[in-house]
N, C-alpha and C. Protein backbone atom coordinates (compact mmCIF):
# COMPACT_ATOMS: atom_id res chain seq x y z
N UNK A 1 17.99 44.96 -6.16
CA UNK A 1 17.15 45.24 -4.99
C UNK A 1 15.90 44.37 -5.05
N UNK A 2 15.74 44.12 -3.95
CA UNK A 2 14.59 42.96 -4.12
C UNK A 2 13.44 44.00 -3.75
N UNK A 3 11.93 43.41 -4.47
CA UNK A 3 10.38 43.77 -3.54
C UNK A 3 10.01 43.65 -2.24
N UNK A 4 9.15 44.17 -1.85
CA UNK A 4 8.49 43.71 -0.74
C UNK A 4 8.03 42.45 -0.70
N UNK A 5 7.67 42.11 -2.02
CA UNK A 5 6.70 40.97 -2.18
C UNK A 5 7.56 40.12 -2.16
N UNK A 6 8.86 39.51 -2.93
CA UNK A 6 9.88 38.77 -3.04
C UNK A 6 10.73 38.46 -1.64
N UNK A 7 10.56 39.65 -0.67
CA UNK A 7 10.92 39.78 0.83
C UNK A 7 10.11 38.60 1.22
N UNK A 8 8.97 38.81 1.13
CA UNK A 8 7.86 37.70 2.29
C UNK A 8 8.28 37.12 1.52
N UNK A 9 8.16 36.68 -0.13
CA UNK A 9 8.39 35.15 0.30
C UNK A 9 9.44 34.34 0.20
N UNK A 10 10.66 35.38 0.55
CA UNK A 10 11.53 34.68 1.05
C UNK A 10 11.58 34.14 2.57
N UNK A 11 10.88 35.10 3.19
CA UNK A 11 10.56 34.87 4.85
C UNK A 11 9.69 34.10 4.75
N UNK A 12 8.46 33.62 3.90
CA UNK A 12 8.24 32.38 4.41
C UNK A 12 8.38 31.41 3.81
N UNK A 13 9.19 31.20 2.94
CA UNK A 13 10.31 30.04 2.73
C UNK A 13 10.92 29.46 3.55
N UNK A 14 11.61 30.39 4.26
CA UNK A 14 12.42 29.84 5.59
C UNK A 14 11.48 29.31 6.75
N UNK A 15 10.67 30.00 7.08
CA UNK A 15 9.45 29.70 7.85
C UNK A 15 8.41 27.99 7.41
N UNK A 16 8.83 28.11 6.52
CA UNK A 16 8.69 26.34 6.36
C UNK A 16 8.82 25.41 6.50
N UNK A 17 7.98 24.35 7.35
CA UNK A 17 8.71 23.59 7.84
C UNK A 17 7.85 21.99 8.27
N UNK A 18 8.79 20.98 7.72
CA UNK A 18 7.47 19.68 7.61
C UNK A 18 7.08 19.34 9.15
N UNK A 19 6.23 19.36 9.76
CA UNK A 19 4.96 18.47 10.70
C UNK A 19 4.58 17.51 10.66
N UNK A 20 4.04 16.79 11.48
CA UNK A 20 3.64 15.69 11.49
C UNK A 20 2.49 16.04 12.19
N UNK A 21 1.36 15.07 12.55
CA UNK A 21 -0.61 15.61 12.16
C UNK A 21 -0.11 16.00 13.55
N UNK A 22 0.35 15.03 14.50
CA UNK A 22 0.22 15.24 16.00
C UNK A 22 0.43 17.02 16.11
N UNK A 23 1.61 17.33 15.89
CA UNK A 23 1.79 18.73 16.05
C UNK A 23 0.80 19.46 15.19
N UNK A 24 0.07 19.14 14.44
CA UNK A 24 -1.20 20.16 13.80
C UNK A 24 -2.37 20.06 14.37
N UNK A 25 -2.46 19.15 15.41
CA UNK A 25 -4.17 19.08 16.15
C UNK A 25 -4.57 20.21 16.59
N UNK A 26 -3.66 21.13 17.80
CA UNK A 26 -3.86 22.05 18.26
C UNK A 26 -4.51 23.22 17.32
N UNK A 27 -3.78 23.43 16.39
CA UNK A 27 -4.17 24.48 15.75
C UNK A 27 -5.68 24.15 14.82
N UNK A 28 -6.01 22.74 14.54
CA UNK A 28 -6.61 22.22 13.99
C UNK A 28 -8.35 22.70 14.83
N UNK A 29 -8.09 22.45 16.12
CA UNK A 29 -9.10 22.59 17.10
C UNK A 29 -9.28 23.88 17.46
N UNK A 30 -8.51 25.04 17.15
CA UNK A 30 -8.77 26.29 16.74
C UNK A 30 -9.70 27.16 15.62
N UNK A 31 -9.18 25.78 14.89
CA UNK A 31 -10.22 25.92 13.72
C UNK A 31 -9.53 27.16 12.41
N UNK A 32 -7.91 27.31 12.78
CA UNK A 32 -7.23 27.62 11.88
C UNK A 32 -6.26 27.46 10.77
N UNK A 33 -6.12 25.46 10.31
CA UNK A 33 -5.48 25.30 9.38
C UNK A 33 -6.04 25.01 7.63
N UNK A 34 -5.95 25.66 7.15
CA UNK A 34 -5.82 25.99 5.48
C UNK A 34 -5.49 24.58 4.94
N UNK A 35 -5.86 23.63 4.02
CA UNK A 35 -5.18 22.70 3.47
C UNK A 35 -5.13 23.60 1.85
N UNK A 36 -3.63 23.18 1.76
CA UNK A 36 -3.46 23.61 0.10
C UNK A 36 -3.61 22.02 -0.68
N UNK A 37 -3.75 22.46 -1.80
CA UNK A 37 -4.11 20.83 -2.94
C UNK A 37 -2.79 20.74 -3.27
N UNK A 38 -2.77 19.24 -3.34
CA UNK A 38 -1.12 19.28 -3.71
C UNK A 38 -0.83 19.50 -5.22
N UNK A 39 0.35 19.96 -5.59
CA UNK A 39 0.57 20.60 -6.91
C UNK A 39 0.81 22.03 -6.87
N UNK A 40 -0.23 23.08 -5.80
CA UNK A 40 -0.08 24.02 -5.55
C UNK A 40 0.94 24.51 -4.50
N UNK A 41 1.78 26.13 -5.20
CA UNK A 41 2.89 26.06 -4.45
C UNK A 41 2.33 26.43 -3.05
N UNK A 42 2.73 26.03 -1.78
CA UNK A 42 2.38 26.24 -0.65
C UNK A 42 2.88 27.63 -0.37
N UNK A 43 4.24 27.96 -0.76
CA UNK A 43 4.70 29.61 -0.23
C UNK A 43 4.15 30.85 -1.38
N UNK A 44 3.55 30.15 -2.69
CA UNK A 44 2.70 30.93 -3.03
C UNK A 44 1.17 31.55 -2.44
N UNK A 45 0.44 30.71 -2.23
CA UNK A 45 -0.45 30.34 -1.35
C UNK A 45 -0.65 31.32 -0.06
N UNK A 46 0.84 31.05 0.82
CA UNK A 46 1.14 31.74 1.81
C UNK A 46 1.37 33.23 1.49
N UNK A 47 1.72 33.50 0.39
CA UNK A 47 2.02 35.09 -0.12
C UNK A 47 0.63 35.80 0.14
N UNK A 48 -0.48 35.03 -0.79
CA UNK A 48 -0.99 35.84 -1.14
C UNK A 48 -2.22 35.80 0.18
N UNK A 49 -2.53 34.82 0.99
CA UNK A 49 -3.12 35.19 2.27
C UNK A 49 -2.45 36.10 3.13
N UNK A 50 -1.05 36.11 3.17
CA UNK A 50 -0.41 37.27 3.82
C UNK A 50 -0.68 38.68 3.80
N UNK A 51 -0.71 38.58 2.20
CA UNK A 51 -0.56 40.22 1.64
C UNK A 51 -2.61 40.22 1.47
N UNK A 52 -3.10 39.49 1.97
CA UNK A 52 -4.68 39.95 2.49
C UNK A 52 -5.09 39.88 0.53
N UNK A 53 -4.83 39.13 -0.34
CA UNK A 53 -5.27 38.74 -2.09
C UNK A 53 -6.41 38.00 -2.22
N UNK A 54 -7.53 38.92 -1.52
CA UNK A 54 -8.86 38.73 -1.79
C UNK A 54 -9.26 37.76 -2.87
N UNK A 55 -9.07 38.34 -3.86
CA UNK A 55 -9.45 37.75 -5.21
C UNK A 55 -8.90 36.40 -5.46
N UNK A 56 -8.01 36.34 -5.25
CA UNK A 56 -6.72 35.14 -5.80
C UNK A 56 -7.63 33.56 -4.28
N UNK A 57 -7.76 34.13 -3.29
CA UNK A 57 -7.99 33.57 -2.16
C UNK A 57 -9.31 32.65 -2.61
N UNK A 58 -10.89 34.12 -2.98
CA UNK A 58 -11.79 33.68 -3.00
C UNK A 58 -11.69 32.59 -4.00
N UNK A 59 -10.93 32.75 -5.30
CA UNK A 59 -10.55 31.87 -6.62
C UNK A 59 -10.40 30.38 -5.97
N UNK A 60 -9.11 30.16 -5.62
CA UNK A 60 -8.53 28.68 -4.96
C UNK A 60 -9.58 28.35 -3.69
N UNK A 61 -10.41 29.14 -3.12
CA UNK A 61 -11.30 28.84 -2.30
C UNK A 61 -12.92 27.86 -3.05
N UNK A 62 -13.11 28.84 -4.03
CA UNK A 62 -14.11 28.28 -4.98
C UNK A 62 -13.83 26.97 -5.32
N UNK A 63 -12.66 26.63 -6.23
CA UNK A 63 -12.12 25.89 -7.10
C UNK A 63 -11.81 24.75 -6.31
N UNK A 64 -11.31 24.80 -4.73
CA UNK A 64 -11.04 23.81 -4.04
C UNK A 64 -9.90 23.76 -4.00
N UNK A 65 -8.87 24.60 -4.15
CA UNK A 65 -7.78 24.84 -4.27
C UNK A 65 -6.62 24.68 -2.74
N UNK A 66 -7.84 25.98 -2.27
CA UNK A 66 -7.72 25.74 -0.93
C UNK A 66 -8.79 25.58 0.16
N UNK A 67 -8.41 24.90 0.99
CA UNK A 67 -10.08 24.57 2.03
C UNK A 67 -9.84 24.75 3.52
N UNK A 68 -10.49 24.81 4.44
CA UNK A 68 -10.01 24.80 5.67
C UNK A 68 -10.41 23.29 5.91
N UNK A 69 -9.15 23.20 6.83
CA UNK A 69 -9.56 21.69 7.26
C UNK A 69 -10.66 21.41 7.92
N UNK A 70 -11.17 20.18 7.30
CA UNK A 70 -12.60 19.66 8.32
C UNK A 70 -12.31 18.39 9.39
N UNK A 71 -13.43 18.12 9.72
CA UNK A 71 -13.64 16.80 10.63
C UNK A 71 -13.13 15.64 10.18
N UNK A 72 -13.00 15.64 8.81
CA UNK A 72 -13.32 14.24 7.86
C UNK A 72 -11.67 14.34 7.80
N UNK A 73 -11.27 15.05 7.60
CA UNK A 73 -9.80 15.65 7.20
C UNK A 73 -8.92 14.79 8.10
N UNK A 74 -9.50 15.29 9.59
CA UNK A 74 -8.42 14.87 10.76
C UNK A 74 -8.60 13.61 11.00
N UNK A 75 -9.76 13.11 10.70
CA UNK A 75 -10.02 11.58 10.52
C UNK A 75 -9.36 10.66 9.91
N UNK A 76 -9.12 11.09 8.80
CA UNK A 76 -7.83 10.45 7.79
C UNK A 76 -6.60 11.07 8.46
N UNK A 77 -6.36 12.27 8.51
CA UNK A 77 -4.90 11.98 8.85
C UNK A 77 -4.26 11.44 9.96
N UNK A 78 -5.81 11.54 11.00
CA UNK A 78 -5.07 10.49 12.62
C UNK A 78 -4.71 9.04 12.20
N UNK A 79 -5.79 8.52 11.16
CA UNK A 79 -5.59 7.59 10.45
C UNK A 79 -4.36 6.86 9.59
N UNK A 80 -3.74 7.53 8.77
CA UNK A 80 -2.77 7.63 7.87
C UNK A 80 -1.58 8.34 8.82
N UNK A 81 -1.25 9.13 9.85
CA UNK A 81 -0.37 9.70 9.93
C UNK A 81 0.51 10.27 8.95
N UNK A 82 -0.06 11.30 8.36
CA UNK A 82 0.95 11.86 7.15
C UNK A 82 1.89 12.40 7.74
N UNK A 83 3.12 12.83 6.83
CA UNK A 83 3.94 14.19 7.17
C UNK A 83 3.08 15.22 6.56
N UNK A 84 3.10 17.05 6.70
CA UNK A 84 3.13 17.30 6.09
C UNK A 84 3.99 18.94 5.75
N UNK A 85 3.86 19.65 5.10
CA UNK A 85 4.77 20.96 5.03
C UNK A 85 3.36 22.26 5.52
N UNK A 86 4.33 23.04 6.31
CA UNK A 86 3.05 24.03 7.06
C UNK A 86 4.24 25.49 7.19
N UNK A 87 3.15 26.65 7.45
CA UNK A 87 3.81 27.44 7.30
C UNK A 87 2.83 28.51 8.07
N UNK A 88 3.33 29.15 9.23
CA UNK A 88 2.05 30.39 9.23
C UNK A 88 2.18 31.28 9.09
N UNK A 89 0.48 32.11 8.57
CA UNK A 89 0.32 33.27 8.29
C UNK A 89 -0.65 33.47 8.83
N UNK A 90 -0.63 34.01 10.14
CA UNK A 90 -1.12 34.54 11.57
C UNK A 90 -2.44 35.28 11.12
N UNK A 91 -3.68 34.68 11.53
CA UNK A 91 -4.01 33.21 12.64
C UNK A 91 -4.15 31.92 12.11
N UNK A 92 -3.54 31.90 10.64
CA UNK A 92 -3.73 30.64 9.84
C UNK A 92 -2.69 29.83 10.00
N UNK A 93 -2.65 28.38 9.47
CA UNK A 93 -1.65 27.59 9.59
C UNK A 93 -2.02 26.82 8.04
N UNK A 94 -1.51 27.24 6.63
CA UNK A 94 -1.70 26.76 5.76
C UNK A 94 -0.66 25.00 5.82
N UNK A 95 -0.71 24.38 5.54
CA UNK A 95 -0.62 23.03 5.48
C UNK A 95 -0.74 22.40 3.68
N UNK A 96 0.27 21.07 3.83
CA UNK A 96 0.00 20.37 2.25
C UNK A 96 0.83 19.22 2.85
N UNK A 97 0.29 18.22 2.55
CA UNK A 97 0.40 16.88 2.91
C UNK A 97 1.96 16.44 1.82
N UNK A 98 2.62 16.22 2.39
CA UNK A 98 3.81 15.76 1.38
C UNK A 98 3.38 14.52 0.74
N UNK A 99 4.65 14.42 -0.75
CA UNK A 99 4.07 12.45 -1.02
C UNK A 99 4.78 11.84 -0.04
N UNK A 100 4.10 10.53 -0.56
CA UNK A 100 4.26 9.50 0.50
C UNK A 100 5.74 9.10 -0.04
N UNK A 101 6.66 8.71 0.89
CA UNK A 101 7.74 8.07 0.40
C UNK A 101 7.93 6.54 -0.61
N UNK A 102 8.31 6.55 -1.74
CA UNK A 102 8.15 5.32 -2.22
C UNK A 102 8.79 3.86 -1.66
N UNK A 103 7.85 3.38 -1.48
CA UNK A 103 8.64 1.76 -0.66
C UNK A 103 9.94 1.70 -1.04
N UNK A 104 11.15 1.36 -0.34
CA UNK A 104 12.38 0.83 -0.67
C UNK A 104 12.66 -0.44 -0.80
């Protein structure tokens, strides 16, 4: 039998899904996307803003772990056009820039 907790994040596993910046402006100008640091798991991340993990939040918030996107942010990525992997957890749109593909 699975958890509750193991439930979400299987639901937002599936709920995952790569973007490109164009489709993140909107939400961007809302002033609701999350950047995660890369290394960090993104559907972890997503768990614990879901389940409202105060502590764990303010932590990766401090640390820089996680940030809300800024001005400077969308600057580079109109710039660069990244892909990246996004996922929401309503009214947020956590986000993590994938790597770059290696030249072929």
């Amino acid at each position: 039998m699975t958890t509750p907790s193991e439930r979400l994040r299987a639901k937002l596993n599936l709920e995952t899904a790569r973007r490109a910046w164009a489709e993140l402006q909107r939400p961007f100008a809302r002033g609701v996307v999350i950047k995660v640091a890369p290394g960090m798991d993104l559907v972890d991340a997503a768990v614990h803003v879901a389940r409202n993990d105060a502590a764990a939040v303010q932590e990766w918030l401090a640390d820089g772990r996680i940030a809300r996107a800024e001005a400077c942010d969308a600057k580079d990525w109109h710039a660069r056009q990244p892909a990246f992997w996004a996922v929401v957890v309503a009214p947020w749109v956590l986000i993590q820039e994938t790597a770059p593909k290696p030249d072929a």
